[in-house]
C-alpha atoms as a PDB file:
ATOM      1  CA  UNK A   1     147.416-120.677  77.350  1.00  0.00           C
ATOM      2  CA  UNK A   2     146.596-118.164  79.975  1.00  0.00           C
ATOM      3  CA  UNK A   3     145.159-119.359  83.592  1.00  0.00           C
ATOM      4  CA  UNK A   4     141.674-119.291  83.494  1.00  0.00           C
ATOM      5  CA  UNK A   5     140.281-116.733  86.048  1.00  0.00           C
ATOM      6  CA  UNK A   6     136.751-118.281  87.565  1.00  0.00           C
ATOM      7  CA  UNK A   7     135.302-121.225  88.235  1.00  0.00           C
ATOM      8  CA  UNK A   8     133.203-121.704  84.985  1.00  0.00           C
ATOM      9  CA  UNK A   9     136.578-120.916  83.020  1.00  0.00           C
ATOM     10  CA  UNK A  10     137.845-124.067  84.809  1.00  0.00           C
ATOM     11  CA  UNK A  11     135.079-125.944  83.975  1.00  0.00           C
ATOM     12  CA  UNK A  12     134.176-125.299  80.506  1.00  0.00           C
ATOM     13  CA  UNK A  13     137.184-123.749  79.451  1.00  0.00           C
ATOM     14  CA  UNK A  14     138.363-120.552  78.154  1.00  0.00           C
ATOM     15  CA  UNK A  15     136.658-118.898  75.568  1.00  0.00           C
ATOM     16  CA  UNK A  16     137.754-118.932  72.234  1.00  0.00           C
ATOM     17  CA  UNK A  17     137.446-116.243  70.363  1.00  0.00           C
ATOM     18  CA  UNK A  18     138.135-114.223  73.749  1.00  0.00           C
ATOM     19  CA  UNK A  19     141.188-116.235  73.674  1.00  0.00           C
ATOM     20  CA  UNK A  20     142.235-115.846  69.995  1.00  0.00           C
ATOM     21  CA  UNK A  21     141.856-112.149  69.846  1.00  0.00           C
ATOM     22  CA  UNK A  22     144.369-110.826  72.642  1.00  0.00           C
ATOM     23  CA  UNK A  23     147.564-108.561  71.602  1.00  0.00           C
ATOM     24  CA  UNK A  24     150.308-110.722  72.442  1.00  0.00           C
ATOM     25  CA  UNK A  25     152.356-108.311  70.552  1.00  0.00           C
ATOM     26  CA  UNK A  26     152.674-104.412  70.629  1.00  0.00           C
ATOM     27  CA  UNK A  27     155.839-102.902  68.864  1.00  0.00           C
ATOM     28  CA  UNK A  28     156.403 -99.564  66.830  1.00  0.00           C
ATOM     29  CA  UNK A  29     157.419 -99.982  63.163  1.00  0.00           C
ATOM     30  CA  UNK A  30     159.223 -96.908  61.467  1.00  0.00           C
ATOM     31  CA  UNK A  31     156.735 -94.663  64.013  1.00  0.00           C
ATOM     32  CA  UNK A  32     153.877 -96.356  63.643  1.00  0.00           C
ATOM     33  CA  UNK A  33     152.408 -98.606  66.273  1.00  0.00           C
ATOM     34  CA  UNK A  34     151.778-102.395  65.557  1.00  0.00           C
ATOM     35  CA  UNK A  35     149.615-104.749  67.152  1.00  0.00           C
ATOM     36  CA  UNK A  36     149.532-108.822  66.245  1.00  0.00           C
ATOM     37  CA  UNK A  37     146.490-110.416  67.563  1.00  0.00           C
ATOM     38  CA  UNK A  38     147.205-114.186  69.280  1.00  0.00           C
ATOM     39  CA  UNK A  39     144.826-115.337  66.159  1.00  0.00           C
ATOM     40  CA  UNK A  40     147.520-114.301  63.406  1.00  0.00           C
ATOM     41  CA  UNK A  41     145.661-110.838  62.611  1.00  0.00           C
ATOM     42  CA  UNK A  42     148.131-108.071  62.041  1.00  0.00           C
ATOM     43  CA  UNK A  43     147.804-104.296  62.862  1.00  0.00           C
ATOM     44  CA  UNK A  44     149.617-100.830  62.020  1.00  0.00           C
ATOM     45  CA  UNK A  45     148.087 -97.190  62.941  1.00  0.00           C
ATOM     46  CA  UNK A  46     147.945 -95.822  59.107  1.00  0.00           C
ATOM     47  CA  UNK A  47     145.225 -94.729  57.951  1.00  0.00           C
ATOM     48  CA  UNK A  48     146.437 -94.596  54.105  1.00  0.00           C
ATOM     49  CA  UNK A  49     146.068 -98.112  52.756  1.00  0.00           C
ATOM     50  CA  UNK A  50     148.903 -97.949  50.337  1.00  0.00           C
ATOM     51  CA  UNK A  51     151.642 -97.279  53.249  1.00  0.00           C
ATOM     52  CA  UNK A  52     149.868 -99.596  55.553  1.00  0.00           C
ATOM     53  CA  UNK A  53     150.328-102.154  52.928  1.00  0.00           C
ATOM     54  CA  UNK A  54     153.600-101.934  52.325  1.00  0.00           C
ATOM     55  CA  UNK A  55     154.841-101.388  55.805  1.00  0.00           C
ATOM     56  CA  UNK A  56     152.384-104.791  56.887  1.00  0.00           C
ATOM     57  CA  UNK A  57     154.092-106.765  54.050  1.00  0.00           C
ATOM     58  CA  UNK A  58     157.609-105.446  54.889  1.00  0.00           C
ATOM     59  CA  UNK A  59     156.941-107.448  58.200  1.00  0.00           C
ATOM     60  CA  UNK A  60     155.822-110.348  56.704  1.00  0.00           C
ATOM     61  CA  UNK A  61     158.879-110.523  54.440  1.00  0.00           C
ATOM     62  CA  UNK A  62     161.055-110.661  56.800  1.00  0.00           C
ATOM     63  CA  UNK A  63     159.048-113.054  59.174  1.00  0.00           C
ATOM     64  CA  UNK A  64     159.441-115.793  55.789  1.00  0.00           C
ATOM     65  CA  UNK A  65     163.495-115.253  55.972  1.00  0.00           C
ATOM     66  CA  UNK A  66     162.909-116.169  60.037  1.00  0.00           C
ATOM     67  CA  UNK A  67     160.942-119.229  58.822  1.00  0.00           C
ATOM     68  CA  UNK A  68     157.205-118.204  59.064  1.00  0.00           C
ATOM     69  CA  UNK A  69     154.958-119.136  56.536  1.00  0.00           C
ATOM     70  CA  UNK A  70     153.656-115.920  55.728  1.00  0.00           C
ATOM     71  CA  UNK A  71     152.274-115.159  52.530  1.00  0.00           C
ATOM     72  CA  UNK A  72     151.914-111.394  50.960  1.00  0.00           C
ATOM     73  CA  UNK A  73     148.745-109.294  51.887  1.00  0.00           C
ATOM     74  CA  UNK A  74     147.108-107.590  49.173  1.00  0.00           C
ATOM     75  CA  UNK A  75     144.812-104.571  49.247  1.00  0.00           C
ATOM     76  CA  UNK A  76     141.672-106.601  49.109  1.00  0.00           C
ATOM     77  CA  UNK A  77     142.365-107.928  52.554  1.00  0.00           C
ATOM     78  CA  UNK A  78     143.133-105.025  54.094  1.00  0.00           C
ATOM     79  CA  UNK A  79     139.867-103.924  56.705  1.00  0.00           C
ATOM     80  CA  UNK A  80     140.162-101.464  59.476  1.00  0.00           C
ATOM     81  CA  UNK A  81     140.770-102.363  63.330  1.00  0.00           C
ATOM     82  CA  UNK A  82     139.574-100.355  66.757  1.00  0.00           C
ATOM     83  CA  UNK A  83     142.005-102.096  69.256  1.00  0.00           C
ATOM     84  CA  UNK A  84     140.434-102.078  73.305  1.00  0.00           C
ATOM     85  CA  UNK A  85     142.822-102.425  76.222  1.00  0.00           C
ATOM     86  CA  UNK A  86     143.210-106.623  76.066  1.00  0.00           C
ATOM     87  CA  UNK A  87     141.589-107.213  72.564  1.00  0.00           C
ATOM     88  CA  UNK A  88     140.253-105.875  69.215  1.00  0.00           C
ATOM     89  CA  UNK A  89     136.955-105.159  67.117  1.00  0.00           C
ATOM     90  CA  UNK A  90     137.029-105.325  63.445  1.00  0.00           C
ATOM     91  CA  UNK A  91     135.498-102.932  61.155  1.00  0.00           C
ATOM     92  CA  UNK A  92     133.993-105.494  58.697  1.00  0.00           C
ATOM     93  CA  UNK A  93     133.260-109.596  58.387  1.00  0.00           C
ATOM     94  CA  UNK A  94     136.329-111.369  57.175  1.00  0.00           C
ATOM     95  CA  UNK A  95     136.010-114.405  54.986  1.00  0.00           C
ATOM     96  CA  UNK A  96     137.819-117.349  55.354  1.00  0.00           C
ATOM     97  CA  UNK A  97     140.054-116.812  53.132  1.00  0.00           C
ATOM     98  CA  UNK A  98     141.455-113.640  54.577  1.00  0.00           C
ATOM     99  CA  UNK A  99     142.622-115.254  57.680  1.00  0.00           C
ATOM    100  CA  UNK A 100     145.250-114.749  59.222  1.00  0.00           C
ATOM    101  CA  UNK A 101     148.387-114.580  57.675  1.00  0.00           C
ATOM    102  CA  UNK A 102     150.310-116.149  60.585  1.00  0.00           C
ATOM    103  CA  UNK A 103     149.640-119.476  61.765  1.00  0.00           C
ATOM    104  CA  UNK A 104     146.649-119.110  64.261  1.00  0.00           C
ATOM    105  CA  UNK A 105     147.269-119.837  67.694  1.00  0.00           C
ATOM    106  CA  UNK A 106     151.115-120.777  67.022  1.00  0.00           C
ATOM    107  CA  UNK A 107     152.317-117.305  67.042  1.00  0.00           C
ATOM    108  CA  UNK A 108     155.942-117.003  68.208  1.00  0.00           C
ATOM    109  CA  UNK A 109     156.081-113.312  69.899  1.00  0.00           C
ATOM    110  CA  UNK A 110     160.078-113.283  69.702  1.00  0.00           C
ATOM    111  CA  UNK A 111     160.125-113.938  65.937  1.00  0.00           C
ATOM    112  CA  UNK A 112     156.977-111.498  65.714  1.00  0.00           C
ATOM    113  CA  UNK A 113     159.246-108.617  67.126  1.00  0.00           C
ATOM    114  CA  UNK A 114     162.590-109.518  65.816  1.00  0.00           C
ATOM    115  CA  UNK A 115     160.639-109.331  62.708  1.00  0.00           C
ATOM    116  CA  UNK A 116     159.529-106.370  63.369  1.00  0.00           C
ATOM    117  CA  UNK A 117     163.076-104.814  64.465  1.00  0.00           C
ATOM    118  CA  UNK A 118     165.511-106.896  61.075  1.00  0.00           C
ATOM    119  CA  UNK A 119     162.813-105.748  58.779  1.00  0.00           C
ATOM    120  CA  UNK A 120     163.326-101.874  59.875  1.00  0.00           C
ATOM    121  CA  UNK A 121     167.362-102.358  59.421  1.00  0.00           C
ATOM    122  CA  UNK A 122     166.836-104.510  56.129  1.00  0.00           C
ATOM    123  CA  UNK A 123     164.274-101.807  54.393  1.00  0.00           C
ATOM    124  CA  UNK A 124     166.685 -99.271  54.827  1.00  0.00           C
ATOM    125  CA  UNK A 125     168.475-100.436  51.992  1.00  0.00           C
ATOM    126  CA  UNK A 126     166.330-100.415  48.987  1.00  0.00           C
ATOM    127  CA  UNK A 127     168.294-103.513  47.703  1.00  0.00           C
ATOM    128  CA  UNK A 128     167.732-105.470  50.471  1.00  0.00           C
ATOM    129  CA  UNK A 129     163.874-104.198  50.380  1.00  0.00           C
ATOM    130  CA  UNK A 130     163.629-105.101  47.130  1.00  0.00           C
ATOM    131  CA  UNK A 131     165.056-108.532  47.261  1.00  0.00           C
ATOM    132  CA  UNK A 132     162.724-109.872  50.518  1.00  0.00           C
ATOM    133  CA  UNK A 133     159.350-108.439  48.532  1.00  0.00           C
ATOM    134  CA  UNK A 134     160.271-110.503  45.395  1.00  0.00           C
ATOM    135  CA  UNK A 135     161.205-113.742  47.397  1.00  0.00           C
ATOM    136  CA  UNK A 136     158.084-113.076  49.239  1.00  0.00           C
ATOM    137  CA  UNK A 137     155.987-112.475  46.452  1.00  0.00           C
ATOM    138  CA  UNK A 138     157.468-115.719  44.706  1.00  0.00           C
ATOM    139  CA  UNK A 139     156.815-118.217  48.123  1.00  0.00           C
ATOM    140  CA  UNK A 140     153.136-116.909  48.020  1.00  0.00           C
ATOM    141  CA  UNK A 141     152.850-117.672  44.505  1.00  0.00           C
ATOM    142  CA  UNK A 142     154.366-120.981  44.264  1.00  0.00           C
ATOM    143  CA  UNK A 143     151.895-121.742  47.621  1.00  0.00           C
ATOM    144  CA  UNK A 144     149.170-120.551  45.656  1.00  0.00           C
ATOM    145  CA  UNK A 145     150.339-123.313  42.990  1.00  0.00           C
ATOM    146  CA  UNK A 146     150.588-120.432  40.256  1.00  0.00           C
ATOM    147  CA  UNK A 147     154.074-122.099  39.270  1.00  0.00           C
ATOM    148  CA  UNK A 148     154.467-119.026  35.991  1.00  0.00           C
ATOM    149  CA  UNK A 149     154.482-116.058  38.590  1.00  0.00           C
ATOM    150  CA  UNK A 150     156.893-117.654  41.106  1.00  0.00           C
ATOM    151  CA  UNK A 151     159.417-119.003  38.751  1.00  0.00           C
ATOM    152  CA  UNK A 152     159.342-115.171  37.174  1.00  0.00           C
ATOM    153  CA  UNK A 153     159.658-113.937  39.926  1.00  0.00           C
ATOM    154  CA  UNK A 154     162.633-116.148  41.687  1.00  0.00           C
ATOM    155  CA  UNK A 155     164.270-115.782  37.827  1.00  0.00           C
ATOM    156  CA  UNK A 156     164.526-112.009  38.468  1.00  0.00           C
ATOM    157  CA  UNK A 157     166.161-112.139  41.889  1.00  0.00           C
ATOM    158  CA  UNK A 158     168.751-114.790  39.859  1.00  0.00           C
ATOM    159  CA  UNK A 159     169.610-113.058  36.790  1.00  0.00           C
ATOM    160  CA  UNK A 160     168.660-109.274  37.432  1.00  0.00           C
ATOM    161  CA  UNK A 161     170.855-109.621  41.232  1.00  0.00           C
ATOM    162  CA  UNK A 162     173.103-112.813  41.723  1.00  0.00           C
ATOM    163  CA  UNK A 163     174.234-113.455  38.445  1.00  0.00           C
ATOM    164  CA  UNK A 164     174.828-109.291  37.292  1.00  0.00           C
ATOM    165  CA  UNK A 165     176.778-108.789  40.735  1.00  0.00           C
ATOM    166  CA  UNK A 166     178.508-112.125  40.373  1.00  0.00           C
ATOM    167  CA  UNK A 167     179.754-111.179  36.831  1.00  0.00           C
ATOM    168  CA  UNK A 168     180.135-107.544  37.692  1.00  0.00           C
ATOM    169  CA  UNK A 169     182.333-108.436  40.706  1.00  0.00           C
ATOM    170  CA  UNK A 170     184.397-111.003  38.755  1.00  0.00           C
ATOM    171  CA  UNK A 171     184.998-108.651  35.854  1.00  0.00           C
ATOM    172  CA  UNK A 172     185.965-105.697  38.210  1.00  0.00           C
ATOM    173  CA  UNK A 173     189.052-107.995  39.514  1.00  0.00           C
ATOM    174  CA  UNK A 174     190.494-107.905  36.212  1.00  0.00           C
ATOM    175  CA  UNK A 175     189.806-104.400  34.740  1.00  0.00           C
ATOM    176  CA  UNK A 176     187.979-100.882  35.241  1.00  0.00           C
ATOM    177  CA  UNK A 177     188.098 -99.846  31.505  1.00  0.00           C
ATOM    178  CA  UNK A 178     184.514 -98.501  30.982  1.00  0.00           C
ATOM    179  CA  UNK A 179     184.659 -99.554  27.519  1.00  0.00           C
ATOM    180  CA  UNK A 180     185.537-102.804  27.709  1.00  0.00           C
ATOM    181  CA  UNK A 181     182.871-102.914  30.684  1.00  0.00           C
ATOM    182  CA  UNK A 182     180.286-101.790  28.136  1.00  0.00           C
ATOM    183  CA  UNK A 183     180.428-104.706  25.790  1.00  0.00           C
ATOM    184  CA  UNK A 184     180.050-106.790  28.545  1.00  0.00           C
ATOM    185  CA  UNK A 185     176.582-105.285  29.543  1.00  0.00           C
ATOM    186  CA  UNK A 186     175.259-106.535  25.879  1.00  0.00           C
ATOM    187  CA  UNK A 187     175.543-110.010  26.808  1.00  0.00           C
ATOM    188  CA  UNK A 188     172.664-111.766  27.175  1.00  0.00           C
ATOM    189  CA  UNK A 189     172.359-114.951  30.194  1.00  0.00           C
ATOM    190  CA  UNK A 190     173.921-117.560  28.224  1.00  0.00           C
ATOM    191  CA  UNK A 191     177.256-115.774  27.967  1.00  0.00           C
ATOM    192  CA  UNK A 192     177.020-114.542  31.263  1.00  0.00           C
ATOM    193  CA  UNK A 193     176.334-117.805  32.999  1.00  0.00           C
ATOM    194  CA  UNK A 194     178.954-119.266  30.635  1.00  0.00           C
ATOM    195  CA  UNK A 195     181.464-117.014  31.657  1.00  0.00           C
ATOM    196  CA  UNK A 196     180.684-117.341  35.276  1.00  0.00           C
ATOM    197  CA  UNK A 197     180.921-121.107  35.177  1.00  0.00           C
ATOM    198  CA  UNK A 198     184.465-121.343  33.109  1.00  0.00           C
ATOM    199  CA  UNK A 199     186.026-118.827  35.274  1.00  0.00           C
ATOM    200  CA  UNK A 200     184.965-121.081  38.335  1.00  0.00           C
ATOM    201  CA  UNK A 201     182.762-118.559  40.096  1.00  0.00           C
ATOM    202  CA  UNK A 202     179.799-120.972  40.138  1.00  0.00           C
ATOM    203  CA  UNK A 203     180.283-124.537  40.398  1.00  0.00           C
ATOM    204  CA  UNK A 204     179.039-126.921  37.260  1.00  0.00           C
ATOM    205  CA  UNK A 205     176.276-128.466  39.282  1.00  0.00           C
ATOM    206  CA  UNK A 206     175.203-124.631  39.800  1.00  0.00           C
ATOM    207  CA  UNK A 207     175.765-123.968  35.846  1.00  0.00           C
ATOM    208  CA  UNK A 208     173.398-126.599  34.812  1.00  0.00           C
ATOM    209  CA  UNK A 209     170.993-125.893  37.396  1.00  0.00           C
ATOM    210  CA  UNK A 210     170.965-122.353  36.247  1.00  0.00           C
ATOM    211  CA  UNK A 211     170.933-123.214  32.613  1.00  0.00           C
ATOM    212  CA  UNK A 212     167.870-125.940  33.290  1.00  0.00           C
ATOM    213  CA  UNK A 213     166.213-122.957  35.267  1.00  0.00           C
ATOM    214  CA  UNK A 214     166.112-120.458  32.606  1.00  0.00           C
ATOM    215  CA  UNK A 215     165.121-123.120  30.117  1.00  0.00           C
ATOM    216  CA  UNK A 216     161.371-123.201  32.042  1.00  0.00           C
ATOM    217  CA  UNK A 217     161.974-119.161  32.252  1.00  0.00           C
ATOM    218  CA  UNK A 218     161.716-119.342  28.530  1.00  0.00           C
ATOM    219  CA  UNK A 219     158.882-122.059  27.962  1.00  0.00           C
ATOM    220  CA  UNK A 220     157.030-119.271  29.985  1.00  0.00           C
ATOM    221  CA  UNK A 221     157.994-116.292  28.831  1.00  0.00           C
ATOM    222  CA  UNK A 222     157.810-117.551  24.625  1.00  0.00           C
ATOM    223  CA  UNK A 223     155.565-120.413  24.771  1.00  0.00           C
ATOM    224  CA  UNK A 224     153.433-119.732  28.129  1.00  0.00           C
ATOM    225  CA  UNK A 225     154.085-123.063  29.090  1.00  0.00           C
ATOM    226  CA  UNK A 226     153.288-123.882  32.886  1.00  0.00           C
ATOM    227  CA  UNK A 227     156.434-125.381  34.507  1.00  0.00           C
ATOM    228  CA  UNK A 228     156.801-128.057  36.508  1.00  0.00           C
ATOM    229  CA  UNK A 229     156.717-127.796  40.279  1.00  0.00           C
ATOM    230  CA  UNK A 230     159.532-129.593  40.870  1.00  0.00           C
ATOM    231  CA  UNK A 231     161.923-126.896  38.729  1.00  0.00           C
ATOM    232  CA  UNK A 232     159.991-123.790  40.300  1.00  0.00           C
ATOM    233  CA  UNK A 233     160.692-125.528  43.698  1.00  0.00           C
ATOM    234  CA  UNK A 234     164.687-125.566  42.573  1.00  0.00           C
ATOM    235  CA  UNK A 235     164.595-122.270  41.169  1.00  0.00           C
ATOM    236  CA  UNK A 236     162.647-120.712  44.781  1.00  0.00           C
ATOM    237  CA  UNK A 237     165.207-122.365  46.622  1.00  0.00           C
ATOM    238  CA  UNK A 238     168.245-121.401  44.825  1.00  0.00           C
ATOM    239  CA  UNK A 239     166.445-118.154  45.279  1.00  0.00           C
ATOM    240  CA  UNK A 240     166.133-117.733  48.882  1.00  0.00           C
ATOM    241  CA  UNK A 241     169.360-119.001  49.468  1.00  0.00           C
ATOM    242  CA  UNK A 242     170.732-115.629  47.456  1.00  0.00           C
ATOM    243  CA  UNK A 243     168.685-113.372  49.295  1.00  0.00           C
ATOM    244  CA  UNK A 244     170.096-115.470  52.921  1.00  0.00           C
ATOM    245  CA  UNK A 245     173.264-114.640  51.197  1.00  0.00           C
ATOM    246  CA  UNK A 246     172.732-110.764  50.911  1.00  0.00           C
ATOM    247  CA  UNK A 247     170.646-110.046  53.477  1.00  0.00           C
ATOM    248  CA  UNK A 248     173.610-111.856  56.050  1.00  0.00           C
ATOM    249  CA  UNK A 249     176.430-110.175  53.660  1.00  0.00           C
ATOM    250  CA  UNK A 250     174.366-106.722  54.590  1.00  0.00           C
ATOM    251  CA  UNK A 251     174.031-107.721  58.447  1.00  0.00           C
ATOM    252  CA  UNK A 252     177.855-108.283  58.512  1.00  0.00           C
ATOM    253  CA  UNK A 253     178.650-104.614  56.417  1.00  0.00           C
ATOM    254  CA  UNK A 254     175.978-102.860  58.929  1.00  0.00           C
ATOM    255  CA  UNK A 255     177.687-104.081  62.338  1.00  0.00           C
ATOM    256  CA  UNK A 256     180.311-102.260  62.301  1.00  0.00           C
ATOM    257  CA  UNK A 257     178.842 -99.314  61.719  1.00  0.00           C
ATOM    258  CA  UNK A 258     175.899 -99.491  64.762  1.00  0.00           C
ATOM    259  CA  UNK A 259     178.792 -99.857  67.728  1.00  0.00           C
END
């Protein structure tokens, strides 16, 4: 908390809302200026919504793999900001349930602008990008207790990224005959996973996880079934640990390469 300045400060404290609304951080994303208000809010200088939205939630992604709770801002929340030397006006009322996206009054300015700087490196890569929006889209989701969306969505970074490389990387060790590479790409999950767990490139306890996982996949997909929190939970966190995996695998590939 900042000193207060004048005797009534001291006495009846500082104000609020004064208070909440400083920048505590000012950074420059891709070009753009950003601004994070001490109240959570969350500022970048474009004026065309789409970008703005995907450069804001590009942040937030990567503030979740730096262990912020953020959740994933969508259009409807986006309102316009005119920022003033120490504070900021805002074009419109916000409801309550717009608030902030970070934590108010807990912000953490060095995770704010590493988040800032990791999320420029990791969107360079579309991979990468694309990985951090679906885990990010899948945390807010399973928060939002809509269990279908986020096990869909942590299913796709399993079967569409971890297990395809996993197979495609095993497979490659062995042979580069396009043919024979071609009938492999016509399996469906169940041989893939299969052949993943007998050649020892995933662990049993991992096989039947996986196979227990895609069972509630299906029940959604065939039956529209709601799963169980407890398997979405497994499935999100078998999730983010593959994206941890990539995103560190990409860290350790880019070093080299920026001295």
């Amino acid at each position: 908390m900042p000193k207060p300045k004048s005797f009534r400060e001291k006495v009846l404290g500082l104000p609020l809302w004064e208070y909440s609304s400083q920048r505590v951080v000012m950074d420059v994303y891709k070009g753009f200026p950003v601004v994070v208000l001490r109240n959570g809010y969350i500022a970048i200088g474009i004026k065309e919504r789409s970008k703005a939205l995907e450069f804001l939630n590009e942040i937030m992604a990567t503030l979740l793999l730096l262990g912020v709770q953020t959740h994933v801002i969508r259009e409807v929340d986006l309102g316009e900001a005119t920022f003033k030397e120490r504070s900021a006006q805002w074009g419109a009322p916000i409801s309550p349930e717009t608030w902030p996206y970070i934590s108010q009054f807990v912000i953490n300015e060095v995770k704010v602008k590493n988040a800032i700087k990791l999320a420029e490196l990791i969107t360079t890569n579309e991979k990468m990008k694309a990985l951090i929006s679906l885990l990010h889209e899948a945390y807010t989701y399973f928060m939002n207790t809509e269990y279908k969306q986020a096990l869909i969505m942590s299913w796709v970074i399993l079967e569409d990224f971890y297990i395809e490389d996993l197979l495609s990387s095993t497979i490659s060790k062995v042979t580069s005959d396009k043919k024979r590479l071609d009938k492999i790409e016509n399996w469906n999950i169940d041989q893939k996973i299969e052949v993943l767990n007998i050649s020892h490139v995933i662990s049993n306890e991992e096989y039947y996880l996986l196979m227990e996982i895609k069972k509630a996949r299906n029940d959604v997909v065939h039956e529209g079934k709601v799963p169980g929190k407890e398997i979405v939970d497994k499935c999100l966190n078998l999730a983010s640990k593959v994206v941890q995996k990539y995103i560190g695998t990409y860290f350790g590939e880019l070093l080299p390469r920026l001295f």
